[in-house]
Structures are given as C-alpha cells and as structure tokens.
Protein backbone atom coordinates (compact mmCIF):
# COMPACT_ATOMS: atom_id res chain seq x y z
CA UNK A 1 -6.53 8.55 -16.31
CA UNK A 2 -5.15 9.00 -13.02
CA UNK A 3 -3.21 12.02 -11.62
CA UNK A 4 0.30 12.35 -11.78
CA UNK A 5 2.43 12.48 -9.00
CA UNK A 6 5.82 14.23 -8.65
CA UNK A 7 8.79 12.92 -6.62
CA UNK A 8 11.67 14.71 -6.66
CA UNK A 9 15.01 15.55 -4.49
CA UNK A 10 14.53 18.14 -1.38
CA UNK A 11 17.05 18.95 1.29
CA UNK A 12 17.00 16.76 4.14
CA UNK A 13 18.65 13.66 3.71
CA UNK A 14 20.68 12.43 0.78
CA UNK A 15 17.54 9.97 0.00
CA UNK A 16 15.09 12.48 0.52
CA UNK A 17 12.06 13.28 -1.73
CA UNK A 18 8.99 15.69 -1.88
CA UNK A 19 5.70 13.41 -3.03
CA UNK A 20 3.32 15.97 -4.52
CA UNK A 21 -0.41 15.31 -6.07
CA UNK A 22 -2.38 18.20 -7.00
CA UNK A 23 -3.96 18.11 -3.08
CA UNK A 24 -1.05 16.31 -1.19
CA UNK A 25 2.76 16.71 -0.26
CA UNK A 26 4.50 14.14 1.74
CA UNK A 27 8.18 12.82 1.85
CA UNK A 28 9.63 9.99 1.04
CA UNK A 29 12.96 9.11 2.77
CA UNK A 30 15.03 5.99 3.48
CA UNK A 31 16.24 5.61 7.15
CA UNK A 32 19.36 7.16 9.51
CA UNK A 33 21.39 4.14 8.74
CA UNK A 34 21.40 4.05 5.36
CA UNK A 35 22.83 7.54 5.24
CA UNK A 36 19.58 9.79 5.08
CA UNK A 37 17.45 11.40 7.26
CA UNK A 38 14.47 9.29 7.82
CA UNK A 39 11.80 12.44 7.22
CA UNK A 40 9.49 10.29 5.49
CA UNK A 41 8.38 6.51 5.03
CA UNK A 42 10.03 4.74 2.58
CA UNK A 43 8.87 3.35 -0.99
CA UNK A 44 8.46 0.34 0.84
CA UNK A 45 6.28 1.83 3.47
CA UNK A 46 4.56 3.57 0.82
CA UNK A 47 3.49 0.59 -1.21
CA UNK A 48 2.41 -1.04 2.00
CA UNK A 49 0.52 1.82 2.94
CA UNK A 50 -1.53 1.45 -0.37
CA UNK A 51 -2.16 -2.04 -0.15
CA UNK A 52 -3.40 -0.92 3.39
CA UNK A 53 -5.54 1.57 2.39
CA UNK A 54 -7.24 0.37 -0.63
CA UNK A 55 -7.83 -3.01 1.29
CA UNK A 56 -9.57 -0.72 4.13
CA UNK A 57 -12.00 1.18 1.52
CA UNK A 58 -12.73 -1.73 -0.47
CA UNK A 59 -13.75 -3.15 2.83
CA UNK A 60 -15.89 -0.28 3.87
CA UNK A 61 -17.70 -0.01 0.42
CA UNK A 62 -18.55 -3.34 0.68
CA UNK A 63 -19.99 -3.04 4.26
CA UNK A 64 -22.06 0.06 3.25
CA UNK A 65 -23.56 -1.66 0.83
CA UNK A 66 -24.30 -4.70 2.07
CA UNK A 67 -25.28 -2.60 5.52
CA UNK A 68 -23.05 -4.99 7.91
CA UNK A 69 -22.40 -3.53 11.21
CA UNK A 70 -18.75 -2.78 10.75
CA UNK A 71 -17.82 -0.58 13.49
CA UNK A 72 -14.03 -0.09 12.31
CA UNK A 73 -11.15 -1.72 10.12
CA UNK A 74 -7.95 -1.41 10.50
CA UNK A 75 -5.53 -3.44 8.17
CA UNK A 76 -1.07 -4.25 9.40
CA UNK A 77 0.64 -4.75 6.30
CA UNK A 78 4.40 -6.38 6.66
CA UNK A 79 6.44 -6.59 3.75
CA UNK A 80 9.32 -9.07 2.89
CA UNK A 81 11.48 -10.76 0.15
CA UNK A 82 11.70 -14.48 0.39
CA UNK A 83 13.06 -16.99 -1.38
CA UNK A 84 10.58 -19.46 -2.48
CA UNK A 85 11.20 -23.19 -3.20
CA UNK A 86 11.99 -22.78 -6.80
CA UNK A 87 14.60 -20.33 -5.91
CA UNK A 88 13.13 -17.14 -7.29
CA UNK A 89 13.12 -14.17 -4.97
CA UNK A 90 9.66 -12.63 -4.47
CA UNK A 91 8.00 -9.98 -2.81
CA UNK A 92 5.63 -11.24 -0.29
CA UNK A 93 3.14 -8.78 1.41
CA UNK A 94 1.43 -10.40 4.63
CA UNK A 95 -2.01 -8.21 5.19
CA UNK A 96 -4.03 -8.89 8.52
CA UNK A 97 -7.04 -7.12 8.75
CA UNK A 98 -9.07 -6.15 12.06
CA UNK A 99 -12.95 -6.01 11.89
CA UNK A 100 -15.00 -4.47 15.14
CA UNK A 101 -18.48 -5.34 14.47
CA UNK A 102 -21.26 -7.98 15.09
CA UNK A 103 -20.60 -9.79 12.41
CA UNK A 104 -21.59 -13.76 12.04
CA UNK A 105 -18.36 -15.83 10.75
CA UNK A 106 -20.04 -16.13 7.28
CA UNK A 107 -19.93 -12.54 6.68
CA UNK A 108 -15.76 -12.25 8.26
CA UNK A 109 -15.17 -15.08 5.89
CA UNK A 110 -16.51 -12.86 2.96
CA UNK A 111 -14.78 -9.90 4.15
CA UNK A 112 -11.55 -11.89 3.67
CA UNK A 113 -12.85 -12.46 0.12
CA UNK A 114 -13.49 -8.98 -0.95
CA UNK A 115 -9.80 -7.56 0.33
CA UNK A 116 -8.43 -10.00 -2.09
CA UNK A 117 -10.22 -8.15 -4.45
CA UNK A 118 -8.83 -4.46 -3.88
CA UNK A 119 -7.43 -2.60 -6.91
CA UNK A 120 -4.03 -2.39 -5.13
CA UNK A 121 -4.02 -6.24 -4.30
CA UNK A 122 -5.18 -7.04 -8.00
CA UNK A 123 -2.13 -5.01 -9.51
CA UNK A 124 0.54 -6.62 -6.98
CA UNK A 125 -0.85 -10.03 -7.64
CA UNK A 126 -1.00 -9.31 -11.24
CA UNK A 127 3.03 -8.06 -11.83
CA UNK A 128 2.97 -4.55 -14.29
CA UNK A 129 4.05 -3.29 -16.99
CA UNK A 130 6.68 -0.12 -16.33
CA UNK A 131 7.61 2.06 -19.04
CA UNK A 132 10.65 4.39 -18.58
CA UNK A 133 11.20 7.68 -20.04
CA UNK A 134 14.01 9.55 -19.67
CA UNK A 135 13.64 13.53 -20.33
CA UNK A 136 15.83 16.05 -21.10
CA UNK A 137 15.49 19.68 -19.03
C-alpha cells in the first residue's frame, strides 16, 4: 500500500497547509487574492505536478529500456474546466511533452503512446473512488 501523507493547517496564510510524507514536507497554499499567502502551489498545481512527473518517469523507464537516446524530457501541464458539448463540466489536463534526443519520428510517436500510459494519467482518465472518514481527536 502506499504511504500516507499528512496535510494539515500551519501559519501562513488562512489556506495554508504543511504536506508531509515520511521523507518530504512541502506546502500547499492557494494564492494572495484569494485571501492567503501563496507559500506553496496549490492542489491544482499539485495534481498537475503529478501528472507531470509520473508522465516524465514513465517516459524515462521506457527509454532505458528500450536504450533510445533520450537526452532530456521535460513535460508543461495546463489545467482547466470546460464545458463540453453535452453540457457537463470536466476537468481537462493539456500535457505537452519535450524530448531532446536523436530520435526517428516512429520512436516520438511511441513516446506519445507510453505517457498515455502513466499511472497518474490512467487514474485521471479512469475517475476514483473517494472514501471519507471523519475522526474524532
């Protein structure tokens, strides 16, 4: 199972959270104009940040393997909501990804194949399941 992670309210910013793992503490924040103090990304930024990431690994794994010259990838993730034609609201996440490397456009084309399949990518596409638990202290 995968680690926990702990969010919970610091000074700062009204919106302001410590993100701790076992090996990592960040902050999570919203921005100056919505009242807090911008310390940190936000959810947002975080979930972007994972699709990012995971997209960039998967990537890399996949190069190593198959022993491609990939010199360096760097993924932009832009997140929106947007109405689509049947009215329903959706989150829409717009990756671009950046391969250096003598690659052959057979192999990019494949590349753009394998991000699709990144854990991260796979659970957006997918929708989850979240289960709520309120505890008393």
């Amino acid at each position: 199972m995968a680690e926990t992670i702990t969010v919970s309210e610091r000074a700062g910013g009204i919106y302001t959270n410590d993100v701790r793992s076992s090996r990592h503490h960040l902050f999570a924040d919203e921005p100056i104009d919505l009242g807090s103090s911008d310390l940190g990304p936000t959810p947002y930024e975080y979930l972007c940040a994972a699709l990012g990431a995971c997209t960039s690994i998967t990537l890399r794994m996949y190069a190593e393997r198959k022993k491609w010259p990939v010199e360096h990838i760097s993924v932009d993730v832009d997140h929106a909501k947007e109405i689509h034609g049947d009215g329903i609201k959706r989150d829409v996440f717009t990756r671009v990804i950046s391969v250096t490397g003598e690659l052959d456009e057979a192999q990019r084309s494949r590349l753009g194949e394998i991000a699709n399949k990144c854990p991260v990518h796979r659970t957006l596409e997918a929708g989850s399941d979240v289960i709520t638990k309120v505890a008393s202290l």
